[in-house]
PDB file of N, CA and C in Angstrom:
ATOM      1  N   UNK A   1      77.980 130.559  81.320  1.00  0.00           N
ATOM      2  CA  UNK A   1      77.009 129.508  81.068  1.00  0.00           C
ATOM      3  C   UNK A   1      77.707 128.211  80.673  1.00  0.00           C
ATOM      4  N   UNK A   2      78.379 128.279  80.109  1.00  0.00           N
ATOM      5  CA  UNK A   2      79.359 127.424  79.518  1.00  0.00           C
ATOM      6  C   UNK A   2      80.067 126.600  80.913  1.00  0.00           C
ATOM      7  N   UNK A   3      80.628 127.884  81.338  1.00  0.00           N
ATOM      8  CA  UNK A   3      81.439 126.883  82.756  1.00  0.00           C
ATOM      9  C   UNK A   3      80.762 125.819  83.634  1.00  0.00           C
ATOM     10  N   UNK A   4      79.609 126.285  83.966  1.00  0.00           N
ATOM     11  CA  UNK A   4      78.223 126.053  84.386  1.00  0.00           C
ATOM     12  C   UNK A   4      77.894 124.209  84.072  1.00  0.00           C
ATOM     13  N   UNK A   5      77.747 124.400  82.708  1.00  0.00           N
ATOM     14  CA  UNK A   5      77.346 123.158  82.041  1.00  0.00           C
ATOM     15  C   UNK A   5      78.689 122.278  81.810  1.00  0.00           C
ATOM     16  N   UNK A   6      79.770 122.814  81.958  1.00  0.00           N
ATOM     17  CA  UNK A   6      80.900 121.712  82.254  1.00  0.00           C
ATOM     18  C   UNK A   6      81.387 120.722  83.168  1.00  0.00           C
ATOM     19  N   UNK A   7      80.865 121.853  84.148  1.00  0.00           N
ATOM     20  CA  UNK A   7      80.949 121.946  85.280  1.00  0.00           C
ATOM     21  C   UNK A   7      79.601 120.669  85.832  1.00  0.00           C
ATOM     22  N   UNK A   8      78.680 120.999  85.789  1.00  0.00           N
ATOM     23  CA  UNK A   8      77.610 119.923  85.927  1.00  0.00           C
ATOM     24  C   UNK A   8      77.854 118.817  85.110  1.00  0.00           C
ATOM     25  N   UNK A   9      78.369 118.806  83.913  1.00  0.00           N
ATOM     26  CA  UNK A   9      78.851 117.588  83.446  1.00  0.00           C
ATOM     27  C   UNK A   9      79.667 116.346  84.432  1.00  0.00           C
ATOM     28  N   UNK A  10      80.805 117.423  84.559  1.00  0.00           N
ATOM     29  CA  UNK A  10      82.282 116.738  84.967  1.00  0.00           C
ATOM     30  C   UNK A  10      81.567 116.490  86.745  1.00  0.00           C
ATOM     31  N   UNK A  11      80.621 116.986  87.088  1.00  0.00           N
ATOM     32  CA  UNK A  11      80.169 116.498  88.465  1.00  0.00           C
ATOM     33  C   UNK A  11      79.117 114.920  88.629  1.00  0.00           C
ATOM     34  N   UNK A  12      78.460 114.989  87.131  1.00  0.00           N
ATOM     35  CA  UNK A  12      77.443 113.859  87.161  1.00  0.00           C
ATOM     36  C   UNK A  12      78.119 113.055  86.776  1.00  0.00           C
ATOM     37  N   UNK A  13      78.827 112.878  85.691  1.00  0.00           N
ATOM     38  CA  UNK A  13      79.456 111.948  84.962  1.00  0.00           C
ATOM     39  C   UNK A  13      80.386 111.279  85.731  1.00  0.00           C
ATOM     40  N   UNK A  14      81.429 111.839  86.468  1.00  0.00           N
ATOM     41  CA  UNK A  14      82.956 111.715  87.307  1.00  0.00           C
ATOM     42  C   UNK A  14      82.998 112.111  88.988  1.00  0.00           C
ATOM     43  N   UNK A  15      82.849 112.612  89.310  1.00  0.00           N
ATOM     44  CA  UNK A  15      83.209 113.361  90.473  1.00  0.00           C
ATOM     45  C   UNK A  15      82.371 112.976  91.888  1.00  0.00           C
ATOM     46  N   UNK A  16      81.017 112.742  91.051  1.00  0.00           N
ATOM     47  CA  UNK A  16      79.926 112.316  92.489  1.00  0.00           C
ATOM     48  C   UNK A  16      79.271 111.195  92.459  1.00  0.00           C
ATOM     49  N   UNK A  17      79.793 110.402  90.990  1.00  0.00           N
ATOM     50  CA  UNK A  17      79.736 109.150  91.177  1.00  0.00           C
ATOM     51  C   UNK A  17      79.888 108.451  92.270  1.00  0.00           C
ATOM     52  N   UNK A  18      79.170 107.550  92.771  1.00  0.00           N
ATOM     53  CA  UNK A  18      78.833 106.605  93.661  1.00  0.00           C
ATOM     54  C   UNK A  18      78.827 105.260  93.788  1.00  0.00           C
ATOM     55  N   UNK A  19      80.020 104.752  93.411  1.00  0.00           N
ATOM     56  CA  UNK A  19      79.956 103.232  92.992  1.00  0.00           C
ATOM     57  C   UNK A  19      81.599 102.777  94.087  1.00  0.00           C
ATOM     58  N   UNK A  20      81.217 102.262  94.971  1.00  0.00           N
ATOM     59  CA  UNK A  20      82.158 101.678  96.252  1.00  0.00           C
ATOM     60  C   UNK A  20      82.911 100.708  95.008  1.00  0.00           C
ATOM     61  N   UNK A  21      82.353 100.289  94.520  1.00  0.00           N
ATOM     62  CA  UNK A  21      83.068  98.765  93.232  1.00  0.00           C
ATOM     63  C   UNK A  21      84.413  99.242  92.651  1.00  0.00           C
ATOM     64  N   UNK A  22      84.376 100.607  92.811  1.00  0.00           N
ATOM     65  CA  UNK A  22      85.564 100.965  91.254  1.00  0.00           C
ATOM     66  C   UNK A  22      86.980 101.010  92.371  1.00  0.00           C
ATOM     67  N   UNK A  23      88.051 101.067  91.775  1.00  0.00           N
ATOM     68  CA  UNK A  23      89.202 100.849  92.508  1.00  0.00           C
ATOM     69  C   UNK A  23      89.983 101.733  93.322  1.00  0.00           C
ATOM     70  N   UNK A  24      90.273 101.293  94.741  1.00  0.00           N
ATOM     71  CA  UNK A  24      90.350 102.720  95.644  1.00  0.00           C
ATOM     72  C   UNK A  24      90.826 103.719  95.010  1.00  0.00           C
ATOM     73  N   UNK A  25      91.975 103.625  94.044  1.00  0.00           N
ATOM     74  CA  UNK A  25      92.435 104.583  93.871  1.00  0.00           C
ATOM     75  C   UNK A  25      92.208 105.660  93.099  1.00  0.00           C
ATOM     76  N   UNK A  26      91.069 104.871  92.295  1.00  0.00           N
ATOM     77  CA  UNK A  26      90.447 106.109  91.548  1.00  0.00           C
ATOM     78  C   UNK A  26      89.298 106.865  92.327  1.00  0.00           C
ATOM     79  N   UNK A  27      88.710 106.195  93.535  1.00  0.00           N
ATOM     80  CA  UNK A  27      87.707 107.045  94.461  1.00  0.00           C
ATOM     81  C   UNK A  27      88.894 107.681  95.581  1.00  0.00           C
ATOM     82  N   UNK A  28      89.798 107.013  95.647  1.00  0.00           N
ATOM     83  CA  UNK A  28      91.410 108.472  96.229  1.00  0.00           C
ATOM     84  C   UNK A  28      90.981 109.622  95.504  1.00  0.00           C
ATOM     85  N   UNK A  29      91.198 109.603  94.210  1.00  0.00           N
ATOM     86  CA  UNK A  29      91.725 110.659  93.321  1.00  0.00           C
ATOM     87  C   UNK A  29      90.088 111.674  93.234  1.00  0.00           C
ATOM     88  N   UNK A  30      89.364 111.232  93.033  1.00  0.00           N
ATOM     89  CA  UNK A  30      87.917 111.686  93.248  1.00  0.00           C
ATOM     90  C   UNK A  30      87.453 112.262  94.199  1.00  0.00           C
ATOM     91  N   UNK A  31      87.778 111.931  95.505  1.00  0.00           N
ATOM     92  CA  UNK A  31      87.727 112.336  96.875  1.00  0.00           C
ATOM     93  C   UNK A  31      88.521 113.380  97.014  1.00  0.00           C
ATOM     94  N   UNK A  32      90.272 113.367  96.304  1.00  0.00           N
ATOM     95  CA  UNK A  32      90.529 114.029  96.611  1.00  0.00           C
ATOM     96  C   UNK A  32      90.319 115.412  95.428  1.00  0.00           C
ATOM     97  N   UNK A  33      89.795 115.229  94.330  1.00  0.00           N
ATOM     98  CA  UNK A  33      89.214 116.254  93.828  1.00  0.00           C
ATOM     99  C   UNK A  33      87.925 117.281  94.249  1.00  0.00           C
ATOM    100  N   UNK A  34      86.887 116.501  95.144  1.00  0.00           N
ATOM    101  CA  UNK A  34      85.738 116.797  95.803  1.00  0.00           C
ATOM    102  C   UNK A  34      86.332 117.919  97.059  1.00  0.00           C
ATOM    103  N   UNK A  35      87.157 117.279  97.579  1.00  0.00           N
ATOM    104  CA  UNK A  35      87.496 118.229  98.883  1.00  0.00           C
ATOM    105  C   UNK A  35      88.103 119.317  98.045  1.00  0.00           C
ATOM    106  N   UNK A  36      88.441 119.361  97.406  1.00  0.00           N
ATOM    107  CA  UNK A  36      89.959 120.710  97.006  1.00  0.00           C
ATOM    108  C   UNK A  36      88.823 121.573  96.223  1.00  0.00           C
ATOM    109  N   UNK A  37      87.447 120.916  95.799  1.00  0.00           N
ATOM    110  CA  UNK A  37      86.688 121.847  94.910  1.00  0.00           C
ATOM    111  C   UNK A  37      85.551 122.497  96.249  1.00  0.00           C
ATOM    112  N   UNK A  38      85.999 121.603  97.466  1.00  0.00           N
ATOM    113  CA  UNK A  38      84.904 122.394  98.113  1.00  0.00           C
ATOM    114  C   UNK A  38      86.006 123.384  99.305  1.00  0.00           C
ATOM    115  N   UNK A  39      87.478 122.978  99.494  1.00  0.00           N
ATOM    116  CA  UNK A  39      87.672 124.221  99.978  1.00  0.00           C
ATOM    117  C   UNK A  39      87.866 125.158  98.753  1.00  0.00           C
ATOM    118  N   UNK A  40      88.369 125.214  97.783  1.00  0.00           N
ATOM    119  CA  UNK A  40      88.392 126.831  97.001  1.00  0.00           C
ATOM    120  C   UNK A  40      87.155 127.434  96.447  1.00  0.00           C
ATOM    121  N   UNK A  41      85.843 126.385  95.994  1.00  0.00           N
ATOM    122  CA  UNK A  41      84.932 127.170  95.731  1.00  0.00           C
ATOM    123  C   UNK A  41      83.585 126.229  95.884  1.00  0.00           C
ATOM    124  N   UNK A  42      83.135 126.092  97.256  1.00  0.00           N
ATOM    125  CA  UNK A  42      82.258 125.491  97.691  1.00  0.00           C
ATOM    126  C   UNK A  42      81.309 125.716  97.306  1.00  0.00           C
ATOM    127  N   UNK A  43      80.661 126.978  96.751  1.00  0.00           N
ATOM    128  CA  UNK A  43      79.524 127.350  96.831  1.00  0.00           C
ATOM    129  C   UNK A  43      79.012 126.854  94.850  1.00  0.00           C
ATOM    130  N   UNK A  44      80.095 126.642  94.194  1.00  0.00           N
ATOM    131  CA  UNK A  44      79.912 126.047  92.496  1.00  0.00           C
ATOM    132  C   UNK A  44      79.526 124.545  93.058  1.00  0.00           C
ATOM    133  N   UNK A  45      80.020 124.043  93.962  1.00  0.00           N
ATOM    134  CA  UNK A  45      79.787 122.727  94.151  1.00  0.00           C
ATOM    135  C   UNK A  45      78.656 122.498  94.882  1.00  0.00           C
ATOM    136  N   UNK A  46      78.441 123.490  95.689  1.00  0.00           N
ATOM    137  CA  UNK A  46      77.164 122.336  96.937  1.00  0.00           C
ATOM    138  C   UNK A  46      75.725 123.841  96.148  1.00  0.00           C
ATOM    139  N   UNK A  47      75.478 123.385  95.497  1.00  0.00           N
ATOM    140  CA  UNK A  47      74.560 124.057  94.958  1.00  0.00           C
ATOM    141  C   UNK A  47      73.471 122.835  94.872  1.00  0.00           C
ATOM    142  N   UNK A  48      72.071 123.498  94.880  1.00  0.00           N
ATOM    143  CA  UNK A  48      70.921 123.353  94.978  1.00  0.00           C
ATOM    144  C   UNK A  48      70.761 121.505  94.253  1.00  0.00           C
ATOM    145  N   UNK A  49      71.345 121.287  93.226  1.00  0.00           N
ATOM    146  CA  UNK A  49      70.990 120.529  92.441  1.00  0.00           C
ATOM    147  C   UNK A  49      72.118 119.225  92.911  1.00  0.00           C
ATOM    148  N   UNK A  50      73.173 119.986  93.470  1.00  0.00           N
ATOM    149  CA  UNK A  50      73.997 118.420  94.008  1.00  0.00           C
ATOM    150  C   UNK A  50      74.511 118.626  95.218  1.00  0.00           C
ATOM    151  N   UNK A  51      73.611 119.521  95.974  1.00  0.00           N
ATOM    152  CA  UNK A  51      73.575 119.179  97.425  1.00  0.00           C
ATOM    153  C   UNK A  51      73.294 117.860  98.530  1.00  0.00           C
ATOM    154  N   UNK A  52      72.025 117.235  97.482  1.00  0.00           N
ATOM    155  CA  UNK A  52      72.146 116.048  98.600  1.00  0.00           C
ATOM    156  C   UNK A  52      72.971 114.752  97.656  1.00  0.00           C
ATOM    157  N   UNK A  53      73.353 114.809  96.702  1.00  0.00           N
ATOM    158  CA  UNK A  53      74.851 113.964  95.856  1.00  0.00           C
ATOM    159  C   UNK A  53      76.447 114.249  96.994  1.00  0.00           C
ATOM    160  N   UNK A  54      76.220 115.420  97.031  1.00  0.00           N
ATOM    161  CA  UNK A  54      77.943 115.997  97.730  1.00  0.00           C
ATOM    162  C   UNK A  54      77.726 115.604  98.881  1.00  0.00           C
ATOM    163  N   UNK A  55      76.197 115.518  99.773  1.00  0.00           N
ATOM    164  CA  UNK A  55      76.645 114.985 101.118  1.00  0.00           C
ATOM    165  C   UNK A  55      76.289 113.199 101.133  1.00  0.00           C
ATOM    166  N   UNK A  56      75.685 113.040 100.332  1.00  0.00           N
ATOM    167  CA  UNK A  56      76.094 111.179 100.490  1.00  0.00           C
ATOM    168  C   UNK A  56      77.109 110.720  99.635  1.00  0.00           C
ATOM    169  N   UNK A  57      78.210 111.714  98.552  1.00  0.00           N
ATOM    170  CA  UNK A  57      79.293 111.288  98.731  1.00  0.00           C
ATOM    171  C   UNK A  57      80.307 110.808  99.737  1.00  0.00           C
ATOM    172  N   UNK A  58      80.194 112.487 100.447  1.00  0.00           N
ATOM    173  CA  UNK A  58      80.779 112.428 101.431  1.00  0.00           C
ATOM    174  C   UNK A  58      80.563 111.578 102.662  1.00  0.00           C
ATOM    175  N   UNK A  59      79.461 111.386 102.683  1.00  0.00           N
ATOM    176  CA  UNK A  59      79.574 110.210 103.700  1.00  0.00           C
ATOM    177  C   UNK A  59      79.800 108.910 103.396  1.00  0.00           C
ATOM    178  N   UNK A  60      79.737 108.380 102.147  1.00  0.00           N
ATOM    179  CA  UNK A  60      80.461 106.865 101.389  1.00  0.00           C
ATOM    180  C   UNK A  60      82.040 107.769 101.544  1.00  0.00           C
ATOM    181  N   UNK A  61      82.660 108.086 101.591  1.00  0.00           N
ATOM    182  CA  UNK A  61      84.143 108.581 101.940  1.00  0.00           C
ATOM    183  C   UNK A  61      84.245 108.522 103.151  1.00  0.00           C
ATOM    184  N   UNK A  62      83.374 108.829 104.425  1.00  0.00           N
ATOM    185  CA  UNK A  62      83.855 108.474 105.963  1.00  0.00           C
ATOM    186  C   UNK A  62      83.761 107.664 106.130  1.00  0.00           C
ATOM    187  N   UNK A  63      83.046 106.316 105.176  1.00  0.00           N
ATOM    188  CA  UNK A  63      82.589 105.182 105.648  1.00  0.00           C
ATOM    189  C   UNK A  63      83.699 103.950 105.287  1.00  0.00           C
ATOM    190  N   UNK A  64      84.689 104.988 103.654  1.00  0.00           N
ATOM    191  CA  UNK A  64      84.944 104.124 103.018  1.00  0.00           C
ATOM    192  C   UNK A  64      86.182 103.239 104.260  1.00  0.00           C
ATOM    193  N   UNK A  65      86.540 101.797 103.421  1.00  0.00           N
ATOM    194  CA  UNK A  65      87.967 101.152 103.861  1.00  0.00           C
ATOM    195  C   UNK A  65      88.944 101.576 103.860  1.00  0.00           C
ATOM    196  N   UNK A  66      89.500 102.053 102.911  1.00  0.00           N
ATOM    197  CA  UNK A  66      90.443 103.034 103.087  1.00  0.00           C
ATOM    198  C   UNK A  66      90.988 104.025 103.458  1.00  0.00           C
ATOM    199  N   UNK A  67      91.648 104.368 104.345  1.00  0.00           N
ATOM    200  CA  UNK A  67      92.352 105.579 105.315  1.00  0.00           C
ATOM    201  C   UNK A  67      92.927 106.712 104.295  1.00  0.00           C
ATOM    202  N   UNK A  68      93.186 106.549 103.386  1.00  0.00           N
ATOM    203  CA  UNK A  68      93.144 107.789 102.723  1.00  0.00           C
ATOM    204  C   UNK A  68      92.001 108.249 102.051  1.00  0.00           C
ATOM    205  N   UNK A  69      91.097 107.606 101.543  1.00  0.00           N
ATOM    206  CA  UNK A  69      89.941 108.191 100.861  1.00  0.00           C
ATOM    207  C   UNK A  69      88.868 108.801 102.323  1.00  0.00           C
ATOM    208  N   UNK A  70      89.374 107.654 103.407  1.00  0.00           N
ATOM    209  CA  UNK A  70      87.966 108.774 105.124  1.00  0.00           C
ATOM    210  C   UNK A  70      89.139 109.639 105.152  1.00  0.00           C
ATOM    211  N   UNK A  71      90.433 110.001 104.816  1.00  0.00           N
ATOM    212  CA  UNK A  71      90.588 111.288 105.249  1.00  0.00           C
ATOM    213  C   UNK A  71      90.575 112.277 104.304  1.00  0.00           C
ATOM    214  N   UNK A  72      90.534 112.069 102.961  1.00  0.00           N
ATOM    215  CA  UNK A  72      89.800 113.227 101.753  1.00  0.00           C
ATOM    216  C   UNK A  72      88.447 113.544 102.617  1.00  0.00           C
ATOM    217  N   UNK A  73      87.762 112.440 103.010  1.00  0.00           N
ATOM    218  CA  UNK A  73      86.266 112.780 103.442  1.00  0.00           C
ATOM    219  C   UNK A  73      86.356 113.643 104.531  1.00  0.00           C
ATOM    220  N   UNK A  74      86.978 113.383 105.747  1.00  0.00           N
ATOM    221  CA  UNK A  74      87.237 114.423 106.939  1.00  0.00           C
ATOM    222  C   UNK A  74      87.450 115.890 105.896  1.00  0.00           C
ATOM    223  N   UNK A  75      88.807 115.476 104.859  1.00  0.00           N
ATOM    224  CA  UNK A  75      88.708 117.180 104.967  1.00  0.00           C
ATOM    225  C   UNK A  75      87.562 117.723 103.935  1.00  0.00           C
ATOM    226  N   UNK A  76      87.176 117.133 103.343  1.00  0.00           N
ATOM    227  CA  UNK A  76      85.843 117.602 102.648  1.00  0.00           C
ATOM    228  C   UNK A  76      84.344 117.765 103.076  1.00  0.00           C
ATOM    229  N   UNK A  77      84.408 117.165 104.263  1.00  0.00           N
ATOM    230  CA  UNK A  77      83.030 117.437 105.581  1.00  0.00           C
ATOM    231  C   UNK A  77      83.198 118.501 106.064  1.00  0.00           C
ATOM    232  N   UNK A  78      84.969 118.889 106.810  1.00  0.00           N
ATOM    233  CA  UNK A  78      85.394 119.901 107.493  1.00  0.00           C
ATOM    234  C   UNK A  78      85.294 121.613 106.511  1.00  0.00           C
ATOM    235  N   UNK A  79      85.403 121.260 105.217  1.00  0.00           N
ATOM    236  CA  UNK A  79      85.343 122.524 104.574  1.00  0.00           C
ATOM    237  C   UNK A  79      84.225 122.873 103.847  1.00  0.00           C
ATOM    238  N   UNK A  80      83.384 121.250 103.916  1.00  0.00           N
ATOM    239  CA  UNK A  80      81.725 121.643 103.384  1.00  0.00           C
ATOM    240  C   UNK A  80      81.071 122.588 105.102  1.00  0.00           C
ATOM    241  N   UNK A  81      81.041 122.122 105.950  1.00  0.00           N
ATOM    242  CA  UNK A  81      80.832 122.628 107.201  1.00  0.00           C
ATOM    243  C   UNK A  81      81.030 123.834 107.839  1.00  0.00           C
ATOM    244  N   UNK A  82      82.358 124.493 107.344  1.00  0.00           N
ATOM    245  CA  UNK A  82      83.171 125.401 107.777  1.00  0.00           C
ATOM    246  C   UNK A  82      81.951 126.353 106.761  1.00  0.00           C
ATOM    247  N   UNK A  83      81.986 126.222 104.937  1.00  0.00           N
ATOM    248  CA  UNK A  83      81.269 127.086 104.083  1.00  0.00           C
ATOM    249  C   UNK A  83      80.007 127.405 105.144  1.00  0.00           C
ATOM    250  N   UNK A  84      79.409 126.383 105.246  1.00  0.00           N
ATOM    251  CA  UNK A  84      78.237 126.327 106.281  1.00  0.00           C
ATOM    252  C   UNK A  84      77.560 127.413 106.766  1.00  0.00           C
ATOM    253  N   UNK A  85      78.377 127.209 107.994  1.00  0.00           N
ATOM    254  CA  UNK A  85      78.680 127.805 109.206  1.00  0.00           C
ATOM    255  C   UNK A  85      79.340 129.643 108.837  1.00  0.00           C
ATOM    256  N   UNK A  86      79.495 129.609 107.789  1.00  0.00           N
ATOM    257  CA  UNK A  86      80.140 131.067 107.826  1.00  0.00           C
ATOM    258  C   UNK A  86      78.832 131.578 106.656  1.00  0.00           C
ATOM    259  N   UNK A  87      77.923 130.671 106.144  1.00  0.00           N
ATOM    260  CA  UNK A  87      77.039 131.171 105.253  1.00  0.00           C
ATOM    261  C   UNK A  87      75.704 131.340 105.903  1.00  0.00           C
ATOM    262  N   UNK A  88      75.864 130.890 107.296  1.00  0.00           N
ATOM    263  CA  UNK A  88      74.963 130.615 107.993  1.00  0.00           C
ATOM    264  C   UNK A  88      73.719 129.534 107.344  1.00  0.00           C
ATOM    265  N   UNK A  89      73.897 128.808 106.996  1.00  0.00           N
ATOM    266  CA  UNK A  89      72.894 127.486 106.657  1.00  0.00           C
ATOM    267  C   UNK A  89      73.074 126.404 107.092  1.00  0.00           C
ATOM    268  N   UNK A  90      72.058 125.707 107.579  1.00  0.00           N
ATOM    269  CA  UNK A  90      71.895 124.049 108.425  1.00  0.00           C
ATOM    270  C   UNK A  90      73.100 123.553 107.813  1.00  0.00           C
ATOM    271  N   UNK A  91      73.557 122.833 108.763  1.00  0.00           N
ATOM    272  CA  UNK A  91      74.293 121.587 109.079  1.00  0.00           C
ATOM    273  C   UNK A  91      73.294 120.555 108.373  1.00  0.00           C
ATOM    274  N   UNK A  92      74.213 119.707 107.683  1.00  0.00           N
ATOM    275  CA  UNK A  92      73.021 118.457 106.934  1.00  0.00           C
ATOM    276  C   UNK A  92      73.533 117.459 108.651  1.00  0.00           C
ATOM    277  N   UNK A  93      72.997 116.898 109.265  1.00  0.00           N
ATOM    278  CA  UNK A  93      73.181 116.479 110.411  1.00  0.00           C
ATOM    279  C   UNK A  93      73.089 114.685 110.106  1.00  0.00           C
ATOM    280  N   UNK A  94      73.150 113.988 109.313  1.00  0.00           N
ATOM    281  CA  UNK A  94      73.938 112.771 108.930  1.00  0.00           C
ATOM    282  C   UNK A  94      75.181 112.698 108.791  1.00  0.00           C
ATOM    283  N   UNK A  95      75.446 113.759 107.877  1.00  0.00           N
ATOM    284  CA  UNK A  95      77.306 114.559 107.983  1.00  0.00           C
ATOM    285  C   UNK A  95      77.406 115.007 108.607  1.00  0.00           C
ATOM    286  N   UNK A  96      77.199 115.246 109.883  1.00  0.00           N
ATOM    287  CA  UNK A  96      77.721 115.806 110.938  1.00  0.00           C
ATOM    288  C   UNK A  96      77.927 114.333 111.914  1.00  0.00           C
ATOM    289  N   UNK A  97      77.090 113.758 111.982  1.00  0.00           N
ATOM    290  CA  UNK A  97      76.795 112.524 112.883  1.00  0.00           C
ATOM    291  C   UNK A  97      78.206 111.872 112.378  1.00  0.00           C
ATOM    292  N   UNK A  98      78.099 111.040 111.223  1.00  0.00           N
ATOM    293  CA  UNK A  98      79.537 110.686 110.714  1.00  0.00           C
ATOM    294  C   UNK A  98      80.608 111.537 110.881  1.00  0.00           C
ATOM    295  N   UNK A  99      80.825 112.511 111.061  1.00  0.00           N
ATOM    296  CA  UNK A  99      82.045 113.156 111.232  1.00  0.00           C
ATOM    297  C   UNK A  99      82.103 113.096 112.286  1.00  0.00           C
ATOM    298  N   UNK A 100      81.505 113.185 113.294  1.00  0.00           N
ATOM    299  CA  UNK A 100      82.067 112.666 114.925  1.00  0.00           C
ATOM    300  C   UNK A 100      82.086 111.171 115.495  1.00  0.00           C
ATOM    301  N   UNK A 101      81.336 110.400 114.440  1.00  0.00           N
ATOM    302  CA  UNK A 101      81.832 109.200 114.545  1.00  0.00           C
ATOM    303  C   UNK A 101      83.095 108.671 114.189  1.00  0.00           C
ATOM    304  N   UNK A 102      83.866 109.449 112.795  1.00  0.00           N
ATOM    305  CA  UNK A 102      84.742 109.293 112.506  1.00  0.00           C
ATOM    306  C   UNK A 102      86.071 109.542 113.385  1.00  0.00           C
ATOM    307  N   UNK A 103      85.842 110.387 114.417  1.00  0.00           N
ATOM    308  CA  UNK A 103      87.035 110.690 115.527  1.00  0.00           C
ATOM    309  C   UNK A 103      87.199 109.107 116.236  1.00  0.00           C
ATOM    310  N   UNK A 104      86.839 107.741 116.113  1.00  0.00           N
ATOM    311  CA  UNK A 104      86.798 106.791 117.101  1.00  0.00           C
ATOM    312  C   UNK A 104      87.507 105.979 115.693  1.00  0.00           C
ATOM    313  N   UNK A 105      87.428 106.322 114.659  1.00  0.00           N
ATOM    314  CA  UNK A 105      88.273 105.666 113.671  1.00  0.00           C
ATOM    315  C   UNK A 105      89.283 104.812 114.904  1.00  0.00           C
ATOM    316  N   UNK A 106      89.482 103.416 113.656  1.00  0.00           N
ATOM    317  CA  UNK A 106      90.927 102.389 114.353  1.00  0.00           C
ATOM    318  C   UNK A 106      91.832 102.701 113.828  1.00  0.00           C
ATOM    319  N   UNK A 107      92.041 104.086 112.805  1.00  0.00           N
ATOM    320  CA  UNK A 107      93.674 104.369 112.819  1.00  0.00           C
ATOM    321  C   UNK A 107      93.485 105.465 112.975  1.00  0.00           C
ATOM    322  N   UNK A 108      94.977 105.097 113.932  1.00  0.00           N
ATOM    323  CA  UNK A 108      95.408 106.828 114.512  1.00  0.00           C
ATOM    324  C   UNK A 108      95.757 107.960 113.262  1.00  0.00           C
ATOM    325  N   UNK A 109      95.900 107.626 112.331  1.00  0.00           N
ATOM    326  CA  UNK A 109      95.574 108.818 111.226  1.00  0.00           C
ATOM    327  C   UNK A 109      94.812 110.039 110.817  1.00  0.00           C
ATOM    328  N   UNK A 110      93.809 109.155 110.897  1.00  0.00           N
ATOM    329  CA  UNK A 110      92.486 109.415 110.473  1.00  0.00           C
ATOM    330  C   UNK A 110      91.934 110.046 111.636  1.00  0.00           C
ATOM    331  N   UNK A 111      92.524 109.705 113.551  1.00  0.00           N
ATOM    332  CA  UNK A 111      92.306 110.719 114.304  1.00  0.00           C
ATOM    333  C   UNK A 111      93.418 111.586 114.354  1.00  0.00           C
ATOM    334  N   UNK A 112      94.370 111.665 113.732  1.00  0.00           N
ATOM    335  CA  UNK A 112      95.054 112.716 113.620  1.00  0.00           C
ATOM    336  C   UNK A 112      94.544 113.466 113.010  1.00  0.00           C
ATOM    337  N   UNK A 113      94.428 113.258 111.322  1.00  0.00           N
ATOM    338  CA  UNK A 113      93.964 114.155 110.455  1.00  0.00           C
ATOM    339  C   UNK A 113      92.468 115.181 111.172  1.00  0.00           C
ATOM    340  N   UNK A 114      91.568 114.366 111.734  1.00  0.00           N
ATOM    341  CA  UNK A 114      90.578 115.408 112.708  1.00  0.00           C
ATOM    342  C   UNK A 114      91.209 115.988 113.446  1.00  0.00           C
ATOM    343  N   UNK A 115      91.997 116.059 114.504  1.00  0.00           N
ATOM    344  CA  UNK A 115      92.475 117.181 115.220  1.00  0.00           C
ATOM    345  C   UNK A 115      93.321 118.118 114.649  1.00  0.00           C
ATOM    346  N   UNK A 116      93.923 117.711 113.504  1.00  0.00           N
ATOM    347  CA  UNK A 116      94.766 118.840 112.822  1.00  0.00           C
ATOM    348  C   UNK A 116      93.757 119.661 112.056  1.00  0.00           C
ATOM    349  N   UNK A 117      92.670 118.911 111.682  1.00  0.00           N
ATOM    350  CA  UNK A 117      91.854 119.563 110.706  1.00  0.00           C
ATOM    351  C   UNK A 117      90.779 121.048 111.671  1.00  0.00           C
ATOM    352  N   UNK A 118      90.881 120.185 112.747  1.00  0.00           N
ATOM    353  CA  UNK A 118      89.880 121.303 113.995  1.00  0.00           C
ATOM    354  C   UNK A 118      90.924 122.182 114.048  1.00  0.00           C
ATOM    355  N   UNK A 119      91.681 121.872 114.650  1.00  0.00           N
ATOM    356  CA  UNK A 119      92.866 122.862 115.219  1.00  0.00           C
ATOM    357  C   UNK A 119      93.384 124.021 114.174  1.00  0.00           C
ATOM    358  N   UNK A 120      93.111 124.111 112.818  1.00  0.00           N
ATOM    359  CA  UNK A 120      93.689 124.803 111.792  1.00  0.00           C
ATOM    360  C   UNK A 120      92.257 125.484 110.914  1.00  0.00           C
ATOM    361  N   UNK A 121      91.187 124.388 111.532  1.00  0.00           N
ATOM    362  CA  UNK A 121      90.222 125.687 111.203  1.00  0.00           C
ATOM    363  C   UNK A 121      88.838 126.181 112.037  1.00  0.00           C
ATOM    364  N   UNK A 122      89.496 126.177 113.486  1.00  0.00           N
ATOM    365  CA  UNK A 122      88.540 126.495 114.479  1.00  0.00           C
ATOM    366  C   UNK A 122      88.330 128.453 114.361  1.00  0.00           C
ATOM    367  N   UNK A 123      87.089 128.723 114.713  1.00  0.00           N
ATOM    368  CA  UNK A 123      87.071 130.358 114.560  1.00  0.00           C
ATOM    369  C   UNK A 123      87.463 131.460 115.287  1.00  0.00           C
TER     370      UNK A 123
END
């Protein structure tokens, strides 16, 4: 119970904050905390109550300016998606739309990081 309520803390307060204003590098570090909590334990994160928070994070991360924070977002679409798909539940299909928009990205990075990201976790 405890973990629970820390846990929802450290998600409202920090983590799914939504403010483009604050400085890339602390929405780097955020982004890249979001993805790493949704590949090891997706299902503490995209729960009922910050399901639609985790996917319009994630899509202010494909959208963002910065090439490292859209590619935290690629891999945090790719492993919210992947949970998905193996839990059998809808595709939120705005995050999906952005994630294939994101393959036309203007740096070749960011289409790298998608094909490495398909290629390493196709089924």
């Amino acid at each position: 119970m405890l973990f629970r309520e820390k846990l929802n803390e450290l998600l409202k307060e920090s983590l799914l904050v939504d403010d483009s204003s604050l400085e890339w590098t602390l929405r780097h570090g955020r982004s890249t905390a979001v993805f790493v909590c949704l590949k090891e334990s997706p299902e503490s994160i995209y729960t009922d109550e910050h399901r639609a928070k985790v996917d319009h994070i994630l899509m202010d991360y494909l959208a963002a300016d910065r090439v490292p924070v859209v590619m935290n977002g690629i891999r945090g679409c790719g492993y919210l998606l992947s949970h998905l798909q193996l839990t059998e539940k809808p595709l939120p299909a705005p995050l999906v739309t952005l994630m294939v928009r994101s393959m036309n990205h203007t740096s070749n990075e960011v289409q790298s990081e998608q094909i490495n990201f398909l290629n390493t976790n196709r089924a």
